[in-house]
PDB file of N, CA and C in Angstrom:
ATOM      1  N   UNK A   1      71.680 -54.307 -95.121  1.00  0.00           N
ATOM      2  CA  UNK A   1      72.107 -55.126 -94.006  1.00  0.00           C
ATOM      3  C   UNK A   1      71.001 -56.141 -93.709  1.00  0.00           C
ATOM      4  N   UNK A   2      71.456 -57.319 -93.786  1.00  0.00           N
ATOM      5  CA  UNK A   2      70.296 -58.255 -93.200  1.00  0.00           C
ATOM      6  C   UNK A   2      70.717 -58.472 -91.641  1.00  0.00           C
ATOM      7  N   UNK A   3      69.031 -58.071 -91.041  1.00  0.00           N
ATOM      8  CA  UNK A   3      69.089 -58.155 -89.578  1.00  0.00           C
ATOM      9  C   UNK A   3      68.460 -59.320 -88.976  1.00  0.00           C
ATOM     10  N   UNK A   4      68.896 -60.151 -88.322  1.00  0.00           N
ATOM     11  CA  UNK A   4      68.726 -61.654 -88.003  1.00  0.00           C
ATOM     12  C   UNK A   4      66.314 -61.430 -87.422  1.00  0.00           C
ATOM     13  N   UNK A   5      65.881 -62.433 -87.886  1.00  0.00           N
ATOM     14  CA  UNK A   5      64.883 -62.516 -87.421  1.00  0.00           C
ATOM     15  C   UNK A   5      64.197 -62.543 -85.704  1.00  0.00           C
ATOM     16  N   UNK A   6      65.529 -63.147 -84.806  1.00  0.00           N
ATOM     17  CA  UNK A   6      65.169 -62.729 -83.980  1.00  0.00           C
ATOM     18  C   UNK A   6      65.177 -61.335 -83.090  1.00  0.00           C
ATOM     19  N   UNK A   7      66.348 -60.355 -84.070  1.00  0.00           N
ATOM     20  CA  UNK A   7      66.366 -59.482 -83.565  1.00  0.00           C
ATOM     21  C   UNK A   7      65.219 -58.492 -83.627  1.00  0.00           C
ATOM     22  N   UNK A   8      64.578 -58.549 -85.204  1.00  0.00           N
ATOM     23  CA  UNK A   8      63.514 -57.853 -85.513  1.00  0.00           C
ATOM     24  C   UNK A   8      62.471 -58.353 -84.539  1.00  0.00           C
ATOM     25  N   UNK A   9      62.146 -59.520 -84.196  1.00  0.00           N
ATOM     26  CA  UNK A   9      61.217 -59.874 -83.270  1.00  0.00           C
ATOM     27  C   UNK A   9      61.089 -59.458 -81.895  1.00  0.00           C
ATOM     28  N   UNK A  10      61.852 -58.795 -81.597  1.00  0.00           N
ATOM     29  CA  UNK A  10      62.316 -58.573 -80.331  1.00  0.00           C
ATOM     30  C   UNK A  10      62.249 -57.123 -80.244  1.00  0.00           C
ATOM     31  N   UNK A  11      62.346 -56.538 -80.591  1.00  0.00           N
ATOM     32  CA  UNK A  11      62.644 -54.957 -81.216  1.00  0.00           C
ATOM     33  C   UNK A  11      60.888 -54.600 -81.862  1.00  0.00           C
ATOM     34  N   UNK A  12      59.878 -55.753 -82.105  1.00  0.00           N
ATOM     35  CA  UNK A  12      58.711 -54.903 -82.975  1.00  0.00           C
ATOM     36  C   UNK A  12      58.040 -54.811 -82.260  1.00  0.00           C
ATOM     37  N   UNK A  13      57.535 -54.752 -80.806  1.00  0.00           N
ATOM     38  CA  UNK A  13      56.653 -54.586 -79.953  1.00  0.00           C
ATOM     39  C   UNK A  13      56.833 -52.770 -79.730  1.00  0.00           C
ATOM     40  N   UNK A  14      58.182 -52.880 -78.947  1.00  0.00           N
ATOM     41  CA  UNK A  14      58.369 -51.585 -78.630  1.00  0.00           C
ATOM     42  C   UNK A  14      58.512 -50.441 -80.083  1.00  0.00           C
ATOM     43  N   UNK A  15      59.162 -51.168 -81.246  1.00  0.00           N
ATOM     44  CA  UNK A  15      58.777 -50.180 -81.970  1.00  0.00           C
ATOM     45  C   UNK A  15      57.467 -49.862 -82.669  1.00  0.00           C
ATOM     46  N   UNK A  16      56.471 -50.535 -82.928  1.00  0.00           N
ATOM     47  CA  UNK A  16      55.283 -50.071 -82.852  1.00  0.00           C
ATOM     48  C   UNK A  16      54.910 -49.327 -81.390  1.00  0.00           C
ATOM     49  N   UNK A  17      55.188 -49.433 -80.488  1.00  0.00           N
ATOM     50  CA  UNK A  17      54.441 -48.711 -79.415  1.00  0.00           C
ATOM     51  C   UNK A  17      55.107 -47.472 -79.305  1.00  0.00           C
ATOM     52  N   UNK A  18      56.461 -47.379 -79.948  1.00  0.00           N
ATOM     53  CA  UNK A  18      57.480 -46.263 -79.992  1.00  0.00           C
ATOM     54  C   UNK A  18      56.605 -45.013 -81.058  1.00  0.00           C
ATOM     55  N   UNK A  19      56.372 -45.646 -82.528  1.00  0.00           N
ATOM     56  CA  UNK A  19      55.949 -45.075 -83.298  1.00  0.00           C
ATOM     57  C   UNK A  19      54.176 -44.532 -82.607  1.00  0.00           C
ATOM     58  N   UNK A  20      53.266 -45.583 -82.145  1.00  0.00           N
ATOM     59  CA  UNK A  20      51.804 -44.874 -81.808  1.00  0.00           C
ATOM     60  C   UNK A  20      52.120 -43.813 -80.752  1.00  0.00           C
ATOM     61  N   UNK A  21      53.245 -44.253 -79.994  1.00  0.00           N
ATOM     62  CA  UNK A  21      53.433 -42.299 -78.720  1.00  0.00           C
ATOM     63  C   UNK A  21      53.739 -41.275 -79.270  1.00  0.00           C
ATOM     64  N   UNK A  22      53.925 -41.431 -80.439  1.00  0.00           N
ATOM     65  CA  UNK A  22      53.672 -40.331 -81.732  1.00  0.00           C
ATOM     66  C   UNK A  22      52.469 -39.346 -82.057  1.00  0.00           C
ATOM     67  N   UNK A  23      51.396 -40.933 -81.963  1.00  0.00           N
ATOM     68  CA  UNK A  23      50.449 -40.538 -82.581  1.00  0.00           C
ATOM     69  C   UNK A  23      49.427 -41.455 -83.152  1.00  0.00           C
ATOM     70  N   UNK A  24      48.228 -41.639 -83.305  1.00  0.00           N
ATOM     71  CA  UNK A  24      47.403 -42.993 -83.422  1.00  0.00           C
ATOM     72  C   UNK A  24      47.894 -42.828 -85.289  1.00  0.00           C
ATOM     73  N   UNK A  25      47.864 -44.041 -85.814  1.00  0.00           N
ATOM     74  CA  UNK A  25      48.215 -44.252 -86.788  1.00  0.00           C
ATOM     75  C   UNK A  25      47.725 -46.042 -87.902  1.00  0.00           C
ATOM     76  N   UNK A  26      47.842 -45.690 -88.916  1.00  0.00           N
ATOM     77  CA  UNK A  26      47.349 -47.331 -89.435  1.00  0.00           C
ATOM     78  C   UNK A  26      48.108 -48.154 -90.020  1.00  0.00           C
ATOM     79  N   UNK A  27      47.875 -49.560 -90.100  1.00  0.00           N
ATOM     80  CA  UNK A  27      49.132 -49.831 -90.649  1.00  0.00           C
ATOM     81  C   UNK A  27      49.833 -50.069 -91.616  1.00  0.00           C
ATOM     82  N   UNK A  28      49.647 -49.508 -92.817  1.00  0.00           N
ATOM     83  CA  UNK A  28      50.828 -49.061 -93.780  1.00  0.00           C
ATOM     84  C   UNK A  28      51.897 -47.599 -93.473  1.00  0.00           C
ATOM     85  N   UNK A  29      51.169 -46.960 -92.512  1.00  0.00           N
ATOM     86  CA  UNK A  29      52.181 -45.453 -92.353  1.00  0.00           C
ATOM     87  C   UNK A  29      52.547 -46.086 -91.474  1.00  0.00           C
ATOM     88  N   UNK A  30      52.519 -46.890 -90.397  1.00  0.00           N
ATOM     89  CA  UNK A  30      53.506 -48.108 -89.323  1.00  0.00           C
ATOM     90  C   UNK A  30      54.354 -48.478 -90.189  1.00  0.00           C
ATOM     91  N   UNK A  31      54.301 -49.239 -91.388  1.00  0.00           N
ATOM     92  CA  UNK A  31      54.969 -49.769 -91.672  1.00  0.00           C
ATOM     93  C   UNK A  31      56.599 -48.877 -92.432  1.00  0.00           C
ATOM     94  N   UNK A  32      55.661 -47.637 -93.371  1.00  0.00           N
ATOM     95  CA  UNK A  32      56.581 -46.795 -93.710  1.00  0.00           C
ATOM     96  C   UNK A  32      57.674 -45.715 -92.411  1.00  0.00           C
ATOM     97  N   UNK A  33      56.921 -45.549 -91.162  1.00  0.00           N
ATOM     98  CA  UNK A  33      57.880 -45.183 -90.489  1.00  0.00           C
ATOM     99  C   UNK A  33      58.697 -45.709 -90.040  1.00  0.00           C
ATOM    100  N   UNK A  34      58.786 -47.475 -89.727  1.00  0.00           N
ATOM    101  CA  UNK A  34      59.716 -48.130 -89.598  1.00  0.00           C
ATOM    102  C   UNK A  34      61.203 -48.282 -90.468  1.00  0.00           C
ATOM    103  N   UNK A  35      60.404 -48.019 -91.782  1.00  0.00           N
ATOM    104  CA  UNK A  35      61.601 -47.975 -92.361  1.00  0.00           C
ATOM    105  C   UNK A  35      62.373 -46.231 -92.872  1.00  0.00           C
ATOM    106  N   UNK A  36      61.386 -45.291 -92.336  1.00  0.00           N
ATOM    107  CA  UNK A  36      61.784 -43.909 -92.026  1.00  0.00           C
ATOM    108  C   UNK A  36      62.773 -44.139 -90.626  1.00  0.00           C
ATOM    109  N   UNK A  37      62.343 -44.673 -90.095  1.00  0.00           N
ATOM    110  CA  UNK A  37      62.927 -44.161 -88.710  1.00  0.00           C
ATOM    111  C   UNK A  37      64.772 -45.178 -88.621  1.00  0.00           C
ATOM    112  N   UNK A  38      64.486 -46.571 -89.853  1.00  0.00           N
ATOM    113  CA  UNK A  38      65.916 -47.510 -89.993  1.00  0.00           C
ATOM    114  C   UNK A  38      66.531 -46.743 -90.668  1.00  0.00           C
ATOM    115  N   UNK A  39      66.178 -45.542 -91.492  1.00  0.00           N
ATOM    116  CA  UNK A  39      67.062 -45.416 -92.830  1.00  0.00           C
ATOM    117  C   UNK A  39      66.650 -46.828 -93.895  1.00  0.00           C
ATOM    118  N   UNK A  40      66.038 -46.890 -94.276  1.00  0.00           N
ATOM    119  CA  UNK A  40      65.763 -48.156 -95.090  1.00  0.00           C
ATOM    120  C   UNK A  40      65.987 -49.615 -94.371  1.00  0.00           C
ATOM    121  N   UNK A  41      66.762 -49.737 -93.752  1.00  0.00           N
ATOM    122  CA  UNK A  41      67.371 -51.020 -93.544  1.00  0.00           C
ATOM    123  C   UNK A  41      66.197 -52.072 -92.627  1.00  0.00           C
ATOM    124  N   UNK A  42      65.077 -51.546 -92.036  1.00  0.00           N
ATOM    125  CA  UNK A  42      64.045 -52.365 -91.919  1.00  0.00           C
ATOM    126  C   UNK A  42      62.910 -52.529 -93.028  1.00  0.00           C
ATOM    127  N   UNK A  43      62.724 -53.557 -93.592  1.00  0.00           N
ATOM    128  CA  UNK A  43      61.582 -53.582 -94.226  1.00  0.00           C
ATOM    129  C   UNK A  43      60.691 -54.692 -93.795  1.00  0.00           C
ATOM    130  N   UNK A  44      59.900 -54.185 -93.094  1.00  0.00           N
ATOM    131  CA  UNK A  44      58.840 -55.262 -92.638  1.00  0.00           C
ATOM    132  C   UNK A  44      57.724 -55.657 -93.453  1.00  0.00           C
ATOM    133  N   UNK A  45      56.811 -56.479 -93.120  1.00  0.00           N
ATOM    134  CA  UNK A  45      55.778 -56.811 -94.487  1.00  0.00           C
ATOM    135  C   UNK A  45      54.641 -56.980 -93.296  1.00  0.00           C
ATOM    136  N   UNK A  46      53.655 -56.923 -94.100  1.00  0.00           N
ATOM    137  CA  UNK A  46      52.430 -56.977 -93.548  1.00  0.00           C
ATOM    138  C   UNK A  46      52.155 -57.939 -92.277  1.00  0.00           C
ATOM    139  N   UNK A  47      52.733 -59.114 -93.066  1.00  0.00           N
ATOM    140  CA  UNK A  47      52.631 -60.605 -92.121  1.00  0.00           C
ATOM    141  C   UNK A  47      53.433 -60.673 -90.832  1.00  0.00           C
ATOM    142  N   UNK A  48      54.576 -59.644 -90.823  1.00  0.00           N
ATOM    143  CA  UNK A  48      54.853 -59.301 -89.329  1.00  0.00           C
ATOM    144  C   UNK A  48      54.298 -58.466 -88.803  1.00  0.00           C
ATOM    145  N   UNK A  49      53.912 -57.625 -88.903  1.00  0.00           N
ATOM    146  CA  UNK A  49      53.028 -56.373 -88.555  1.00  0.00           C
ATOM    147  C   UNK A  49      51.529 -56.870 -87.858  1.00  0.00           C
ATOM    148  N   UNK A  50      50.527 -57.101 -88.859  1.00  0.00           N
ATOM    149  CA  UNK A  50      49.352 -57.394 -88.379  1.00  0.00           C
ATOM    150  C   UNK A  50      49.394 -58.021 -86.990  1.00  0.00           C
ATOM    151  N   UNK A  51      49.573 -59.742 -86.983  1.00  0.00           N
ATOM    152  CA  UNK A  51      49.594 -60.293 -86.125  1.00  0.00           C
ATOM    153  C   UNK A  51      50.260 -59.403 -84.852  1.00  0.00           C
ATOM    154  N   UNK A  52      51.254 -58.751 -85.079  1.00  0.00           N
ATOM    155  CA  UNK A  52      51.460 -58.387 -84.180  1.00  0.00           C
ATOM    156  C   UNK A  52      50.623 -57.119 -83.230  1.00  0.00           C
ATOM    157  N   UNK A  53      50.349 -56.312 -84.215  1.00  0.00           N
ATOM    158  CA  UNK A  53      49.350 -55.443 -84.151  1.00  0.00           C
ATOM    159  C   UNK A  53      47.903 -56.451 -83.477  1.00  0.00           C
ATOM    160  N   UNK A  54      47.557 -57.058 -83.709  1.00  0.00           N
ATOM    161  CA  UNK A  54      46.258 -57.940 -82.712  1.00  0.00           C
ATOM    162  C   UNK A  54      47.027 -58.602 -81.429  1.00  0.00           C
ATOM    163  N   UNK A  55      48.073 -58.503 -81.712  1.00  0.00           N
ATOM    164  CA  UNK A  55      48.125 -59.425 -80.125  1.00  0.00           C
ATOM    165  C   UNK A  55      48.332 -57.810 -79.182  1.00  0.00           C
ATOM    166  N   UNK A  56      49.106 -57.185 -79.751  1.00  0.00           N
ATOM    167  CA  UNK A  56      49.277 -55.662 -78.540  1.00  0.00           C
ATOM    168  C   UNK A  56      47.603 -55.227 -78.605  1.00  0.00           C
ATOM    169  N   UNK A  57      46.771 -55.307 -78.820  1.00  0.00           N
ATOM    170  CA  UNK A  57      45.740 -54.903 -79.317  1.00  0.00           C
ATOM    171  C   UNK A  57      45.148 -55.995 -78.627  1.00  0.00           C
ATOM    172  N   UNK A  58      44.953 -57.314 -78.203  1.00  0.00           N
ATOM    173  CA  UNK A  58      44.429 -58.291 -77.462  1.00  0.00           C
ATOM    174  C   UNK A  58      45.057 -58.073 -76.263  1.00  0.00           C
ATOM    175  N   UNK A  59      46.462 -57.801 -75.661  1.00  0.00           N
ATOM    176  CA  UNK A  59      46.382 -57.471 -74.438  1.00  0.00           C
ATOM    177  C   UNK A  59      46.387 -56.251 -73.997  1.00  0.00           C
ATOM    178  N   UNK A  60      45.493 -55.118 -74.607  1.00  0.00           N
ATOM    179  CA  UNK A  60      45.630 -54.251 -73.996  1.00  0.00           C
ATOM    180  C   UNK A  60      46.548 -53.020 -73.880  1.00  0.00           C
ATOM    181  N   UNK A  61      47.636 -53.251 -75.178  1.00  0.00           N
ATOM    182  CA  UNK A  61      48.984 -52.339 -75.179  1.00  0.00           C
ATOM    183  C   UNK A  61      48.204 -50.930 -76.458  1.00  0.00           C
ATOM    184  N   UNK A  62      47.558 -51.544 -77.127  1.00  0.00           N
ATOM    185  CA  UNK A  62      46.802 -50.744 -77.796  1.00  0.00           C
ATOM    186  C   UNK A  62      45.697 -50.855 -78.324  1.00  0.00           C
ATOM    187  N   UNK A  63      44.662 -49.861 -78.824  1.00  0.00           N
ATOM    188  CA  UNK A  63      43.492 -50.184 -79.686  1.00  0.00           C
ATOM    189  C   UNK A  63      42.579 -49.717 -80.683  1.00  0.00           C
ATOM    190  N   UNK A  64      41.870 -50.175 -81.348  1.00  0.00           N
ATOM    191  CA  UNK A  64      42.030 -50.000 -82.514  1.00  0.00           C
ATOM    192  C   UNK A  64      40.282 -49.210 -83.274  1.00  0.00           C
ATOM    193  N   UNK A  65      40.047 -48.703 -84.197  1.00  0.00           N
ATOM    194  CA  UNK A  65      39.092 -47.783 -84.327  1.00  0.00           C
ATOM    195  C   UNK A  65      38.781 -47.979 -86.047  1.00  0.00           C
ATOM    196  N   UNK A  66      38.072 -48.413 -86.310  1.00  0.00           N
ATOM    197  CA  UNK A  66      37.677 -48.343 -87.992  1.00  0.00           C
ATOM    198  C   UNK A  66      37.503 -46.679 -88.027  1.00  0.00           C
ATOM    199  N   UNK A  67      38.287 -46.403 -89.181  1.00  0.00           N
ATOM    200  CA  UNK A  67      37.733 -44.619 -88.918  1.00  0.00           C
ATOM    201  C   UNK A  67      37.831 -44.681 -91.113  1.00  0.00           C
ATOM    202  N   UNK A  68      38.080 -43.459 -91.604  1.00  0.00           N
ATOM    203  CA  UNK A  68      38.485 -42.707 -93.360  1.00  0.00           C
ATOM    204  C   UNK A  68      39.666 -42.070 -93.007  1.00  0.00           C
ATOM    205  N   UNK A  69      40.128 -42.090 -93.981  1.00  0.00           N
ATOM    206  CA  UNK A  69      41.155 -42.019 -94.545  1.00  0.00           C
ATOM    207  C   UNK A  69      40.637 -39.973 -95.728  1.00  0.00           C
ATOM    208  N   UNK A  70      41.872 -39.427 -95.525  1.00  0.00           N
ATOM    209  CA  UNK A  70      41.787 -38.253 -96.468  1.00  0.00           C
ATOM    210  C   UNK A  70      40.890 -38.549 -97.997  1.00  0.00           C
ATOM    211  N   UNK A  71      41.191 -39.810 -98.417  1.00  0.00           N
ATOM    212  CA  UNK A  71      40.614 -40.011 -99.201  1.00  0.00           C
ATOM    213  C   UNK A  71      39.110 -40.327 -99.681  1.00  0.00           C
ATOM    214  N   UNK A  72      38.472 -41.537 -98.432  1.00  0.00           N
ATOM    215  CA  UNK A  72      37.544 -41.630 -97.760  1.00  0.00           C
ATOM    216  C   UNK A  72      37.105 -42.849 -97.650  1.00  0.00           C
ATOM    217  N   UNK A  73      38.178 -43.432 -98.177  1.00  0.00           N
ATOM    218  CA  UNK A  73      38.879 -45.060 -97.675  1.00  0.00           C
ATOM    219  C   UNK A  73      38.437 -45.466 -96.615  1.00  0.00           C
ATOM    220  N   UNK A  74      38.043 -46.722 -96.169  1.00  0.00           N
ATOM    221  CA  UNK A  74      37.844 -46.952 -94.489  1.00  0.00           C
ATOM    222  C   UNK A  74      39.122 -47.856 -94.423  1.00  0.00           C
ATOM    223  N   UNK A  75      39.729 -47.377 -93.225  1.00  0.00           N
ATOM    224  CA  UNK A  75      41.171 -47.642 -92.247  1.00  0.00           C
ATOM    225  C   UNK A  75      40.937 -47.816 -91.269  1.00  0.00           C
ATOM    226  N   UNK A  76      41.932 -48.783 -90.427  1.00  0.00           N
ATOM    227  CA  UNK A  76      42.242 -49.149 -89.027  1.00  0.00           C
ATOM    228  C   UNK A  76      43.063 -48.811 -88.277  1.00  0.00           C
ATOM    229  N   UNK A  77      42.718 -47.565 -87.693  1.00  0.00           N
ATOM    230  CA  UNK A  77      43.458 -47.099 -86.708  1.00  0.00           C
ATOM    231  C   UNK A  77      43.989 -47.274 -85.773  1.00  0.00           C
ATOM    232  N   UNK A  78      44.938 -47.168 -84.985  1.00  0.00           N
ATOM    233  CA  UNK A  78      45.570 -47.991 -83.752  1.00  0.00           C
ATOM    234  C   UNK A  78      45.731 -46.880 -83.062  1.00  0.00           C
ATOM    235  N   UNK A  79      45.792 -46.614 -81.542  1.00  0.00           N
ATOM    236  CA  UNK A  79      46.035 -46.219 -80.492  1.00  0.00           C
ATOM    237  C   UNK A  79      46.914 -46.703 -79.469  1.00  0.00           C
ATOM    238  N   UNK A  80      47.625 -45.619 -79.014  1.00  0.00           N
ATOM    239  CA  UNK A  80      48.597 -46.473 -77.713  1.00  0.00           C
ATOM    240  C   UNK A  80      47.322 -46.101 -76.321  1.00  0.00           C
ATOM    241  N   UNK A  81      47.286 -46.821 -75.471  1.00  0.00           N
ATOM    242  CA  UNK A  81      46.377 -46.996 -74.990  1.00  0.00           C
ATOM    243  C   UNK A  81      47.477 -46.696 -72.837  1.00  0.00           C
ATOM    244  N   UNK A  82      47.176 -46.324 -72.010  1.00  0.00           N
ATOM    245  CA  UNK A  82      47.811 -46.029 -70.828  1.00  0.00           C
ATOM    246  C   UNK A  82      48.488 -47.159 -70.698  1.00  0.00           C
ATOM    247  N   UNK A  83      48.194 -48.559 -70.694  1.00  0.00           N
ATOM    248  CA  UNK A  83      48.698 -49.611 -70.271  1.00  0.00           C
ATOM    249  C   UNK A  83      49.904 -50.072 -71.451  1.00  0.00           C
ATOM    250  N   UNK A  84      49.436 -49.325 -72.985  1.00  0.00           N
ATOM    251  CA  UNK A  84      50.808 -49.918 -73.253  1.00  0.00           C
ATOM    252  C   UNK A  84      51.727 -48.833 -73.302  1.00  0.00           C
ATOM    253  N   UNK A  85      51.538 -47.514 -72.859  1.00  0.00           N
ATOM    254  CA  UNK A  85      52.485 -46.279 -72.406  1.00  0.00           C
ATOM    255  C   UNK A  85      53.316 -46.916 -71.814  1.00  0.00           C
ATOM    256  N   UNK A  86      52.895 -47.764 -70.188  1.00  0.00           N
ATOM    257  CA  UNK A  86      53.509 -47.668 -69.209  1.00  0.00           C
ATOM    258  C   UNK A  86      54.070 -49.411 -69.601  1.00  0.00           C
ATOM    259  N   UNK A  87      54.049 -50.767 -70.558  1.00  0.00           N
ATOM    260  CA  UNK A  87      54.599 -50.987 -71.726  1.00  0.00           C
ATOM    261  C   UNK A  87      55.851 -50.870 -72.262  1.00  0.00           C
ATOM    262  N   UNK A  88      55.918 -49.687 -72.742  1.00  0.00           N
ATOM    263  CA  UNK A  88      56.621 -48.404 -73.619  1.00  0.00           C
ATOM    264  C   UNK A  88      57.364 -48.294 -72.411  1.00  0.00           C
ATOM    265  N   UNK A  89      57.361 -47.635 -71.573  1.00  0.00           N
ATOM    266  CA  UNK A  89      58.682 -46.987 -70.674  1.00  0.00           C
ATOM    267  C   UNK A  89      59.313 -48.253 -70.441  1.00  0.00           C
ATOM    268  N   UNK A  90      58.960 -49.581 -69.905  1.00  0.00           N
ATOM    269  CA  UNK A  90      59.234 -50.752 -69.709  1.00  0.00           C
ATOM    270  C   UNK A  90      60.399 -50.879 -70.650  1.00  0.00           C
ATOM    271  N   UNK A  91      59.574 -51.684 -71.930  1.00  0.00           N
ATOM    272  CA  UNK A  91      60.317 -51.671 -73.045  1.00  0.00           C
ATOM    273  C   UNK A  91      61.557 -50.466 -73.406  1.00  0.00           C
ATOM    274  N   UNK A  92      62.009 -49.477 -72.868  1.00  0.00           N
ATOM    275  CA  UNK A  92      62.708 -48.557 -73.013  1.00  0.00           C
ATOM    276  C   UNK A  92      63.879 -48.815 -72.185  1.00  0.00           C
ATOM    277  N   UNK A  93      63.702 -49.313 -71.265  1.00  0.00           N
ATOM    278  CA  UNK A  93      64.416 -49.167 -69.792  1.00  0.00           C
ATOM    279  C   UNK A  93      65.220 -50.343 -69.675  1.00  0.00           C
ATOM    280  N   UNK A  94      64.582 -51.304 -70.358  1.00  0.00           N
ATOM    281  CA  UNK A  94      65.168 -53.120 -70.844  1.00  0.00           C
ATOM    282  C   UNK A  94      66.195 -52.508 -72.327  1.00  0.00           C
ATOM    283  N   UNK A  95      65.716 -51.910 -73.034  1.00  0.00           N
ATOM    284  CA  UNK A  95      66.670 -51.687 -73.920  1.00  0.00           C
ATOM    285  C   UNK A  95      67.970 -51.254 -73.899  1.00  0.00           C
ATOM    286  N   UNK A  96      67.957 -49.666 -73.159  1.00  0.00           N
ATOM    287  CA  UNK A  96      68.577 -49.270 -73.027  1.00  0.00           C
ATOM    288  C   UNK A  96      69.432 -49.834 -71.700  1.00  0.00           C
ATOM    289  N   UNK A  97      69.386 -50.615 -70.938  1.00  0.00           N
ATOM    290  CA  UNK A  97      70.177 -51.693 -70.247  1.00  0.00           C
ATOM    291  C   UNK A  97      71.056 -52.081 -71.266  1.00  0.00           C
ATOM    292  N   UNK A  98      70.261 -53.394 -71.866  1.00  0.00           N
ATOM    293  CA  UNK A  98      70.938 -54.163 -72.934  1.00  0.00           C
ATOM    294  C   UNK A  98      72.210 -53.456 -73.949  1.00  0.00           C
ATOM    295  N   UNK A  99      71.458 -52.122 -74.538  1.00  0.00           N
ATOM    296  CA  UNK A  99      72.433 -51.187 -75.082  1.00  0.00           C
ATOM    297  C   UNK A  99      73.323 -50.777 -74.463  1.00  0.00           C
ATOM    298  N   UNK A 100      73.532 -50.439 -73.402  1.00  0.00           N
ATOM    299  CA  UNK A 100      74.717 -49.732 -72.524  1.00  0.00           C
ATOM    300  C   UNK A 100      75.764 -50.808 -72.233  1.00  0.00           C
ATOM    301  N   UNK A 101      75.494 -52.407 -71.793  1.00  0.00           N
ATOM    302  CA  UNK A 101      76.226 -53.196 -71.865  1.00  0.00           C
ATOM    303  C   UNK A 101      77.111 -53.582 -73.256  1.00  0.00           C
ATOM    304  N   UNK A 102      76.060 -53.512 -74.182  1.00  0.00           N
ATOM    305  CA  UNK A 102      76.923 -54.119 -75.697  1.00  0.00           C
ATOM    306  C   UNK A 102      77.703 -53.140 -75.778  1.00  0.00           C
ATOM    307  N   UNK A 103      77.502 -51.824 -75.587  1.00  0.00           N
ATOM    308  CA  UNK A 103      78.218 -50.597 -75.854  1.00  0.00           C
ATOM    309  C   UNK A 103      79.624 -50.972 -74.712  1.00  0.00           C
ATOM    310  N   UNK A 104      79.961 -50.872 -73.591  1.00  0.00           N
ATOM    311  CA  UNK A 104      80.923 -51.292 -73.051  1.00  0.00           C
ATOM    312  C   UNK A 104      81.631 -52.358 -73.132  1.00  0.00           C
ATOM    313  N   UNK A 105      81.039 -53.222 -73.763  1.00  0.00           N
ATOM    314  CA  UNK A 105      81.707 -54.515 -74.487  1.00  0.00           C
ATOM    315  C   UNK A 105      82.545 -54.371 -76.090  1.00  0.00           C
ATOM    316  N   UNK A 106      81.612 -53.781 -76.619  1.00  0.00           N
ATOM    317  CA  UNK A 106      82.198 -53.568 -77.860  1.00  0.00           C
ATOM    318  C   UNK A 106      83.314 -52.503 -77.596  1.00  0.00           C
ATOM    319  N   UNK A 107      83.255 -51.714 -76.745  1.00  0.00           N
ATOM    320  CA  UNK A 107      84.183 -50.497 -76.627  1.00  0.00           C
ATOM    321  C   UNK A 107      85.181 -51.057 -76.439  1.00  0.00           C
ATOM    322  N   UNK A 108      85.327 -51.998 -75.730  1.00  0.00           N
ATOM    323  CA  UNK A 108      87.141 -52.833 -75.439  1.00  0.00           C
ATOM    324  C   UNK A 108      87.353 -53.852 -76.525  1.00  0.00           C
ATOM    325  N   UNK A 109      86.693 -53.726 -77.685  1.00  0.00           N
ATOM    326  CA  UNK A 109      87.104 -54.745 -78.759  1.00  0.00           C
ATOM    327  C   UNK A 109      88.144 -54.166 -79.465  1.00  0.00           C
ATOM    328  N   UNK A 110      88.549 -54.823 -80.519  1.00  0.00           N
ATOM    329  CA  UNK A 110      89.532 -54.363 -81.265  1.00  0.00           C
ATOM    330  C   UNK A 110      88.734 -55.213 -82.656  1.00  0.00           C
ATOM    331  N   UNK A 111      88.348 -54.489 -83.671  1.00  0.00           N
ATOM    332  CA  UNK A 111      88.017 -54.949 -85.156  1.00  0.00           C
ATOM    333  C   UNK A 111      88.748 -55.286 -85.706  1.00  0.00           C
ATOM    334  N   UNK A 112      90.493 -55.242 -85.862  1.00  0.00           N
ATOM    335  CA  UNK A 112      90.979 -54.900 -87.264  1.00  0.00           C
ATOM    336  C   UNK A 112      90.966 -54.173 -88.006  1.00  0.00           C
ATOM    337  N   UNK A 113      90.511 -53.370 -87.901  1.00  0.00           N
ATOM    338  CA  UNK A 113      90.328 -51.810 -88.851  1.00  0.00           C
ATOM    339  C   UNK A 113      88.902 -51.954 -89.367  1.00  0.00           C
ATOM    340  N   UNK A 114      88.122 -53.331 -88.993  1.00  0.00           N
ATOM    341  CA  UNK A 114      87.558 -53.434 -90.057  1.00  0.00           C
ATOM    342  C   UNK A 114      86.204 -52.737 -89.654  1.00  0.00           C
ATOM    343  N   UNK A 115      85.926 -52.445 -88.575  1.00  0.00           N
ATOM    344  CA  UNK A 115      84.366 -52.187 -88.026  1.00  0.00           C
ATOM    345  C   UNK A 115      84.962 -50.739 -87.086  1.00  0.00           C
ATOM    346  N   UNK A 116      84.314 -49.822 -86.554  1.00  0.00           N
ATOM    347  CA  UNK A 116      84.746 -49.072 -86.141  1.00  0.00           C
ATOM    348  C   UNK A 116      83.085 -48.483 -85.393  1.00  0.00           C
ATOM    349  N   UNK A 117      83.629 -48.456 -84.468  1.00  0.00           N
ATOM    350  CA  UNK A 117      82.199 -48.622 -83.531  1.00  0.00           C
ATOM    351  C   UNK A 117      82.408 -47.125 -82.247  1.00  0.00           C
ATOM    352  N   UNK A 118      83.648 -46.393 -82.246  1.00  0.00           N
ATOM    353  CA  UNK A 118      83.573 -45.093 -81.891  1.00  0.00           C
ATOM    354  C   UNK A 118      83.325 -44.409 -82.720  1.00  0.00           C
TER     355      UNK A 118
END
């Protein structure tokens, strides 16, 4: 499924902050849980990720720790940090708005057989 760019844009704040209330993490296993958590259908690349990762990380939503790796690799760790917890519930509460409306909208549609959304 291709998912329009602004939707992914809109959706990668909270899901990085979704994935670090997990657990502090770096970003290639960010990147692989994103597409654990789509079923495949997100594949993000570095070049959305990073940047984004420094700006939550410049204001404060998370931060970040040179640490090793099992291997003994040096990695960049990320942290969700209190301010982007409270962020996170934000981002949750706007969503699930948005979701509950499309959901009552779409519920009085009619597809054609072709989409089936109960």
């Amino acid at each position: 499924m291709d998912i329009p760019k602004d939707l992914v844009a809109a959706s990668a704040a909270p899901m990085v902050l979704s994935i670090l209330a997990e657990g502090d993490s770096y970003g290639y296993a960010i990147l692989g849980r994103v597409r654990e958590l789509s079923d495949g259908e997100l594949d993000w690349t570095e070049g959305l990720l990073y940047p984004l990762l420094h700006r939550l990380d410049r204001i404060g939503h998370i931060e970040s720790r040179w640490g090793q790796s099992e291997t003994g690799r040096r990695r960049k760790y990320y942290a969700l940090t209190a301010e982007g917890r409270s962020a996170l519930a934000t981002h949750v509460s706007q969503w699930r708005t948005v979701a509950a409306a499309l959901e009552t909208a779409w519920g009085r549609m009619d597809f054609g057989g072709q989409v089936s959304l109960a």
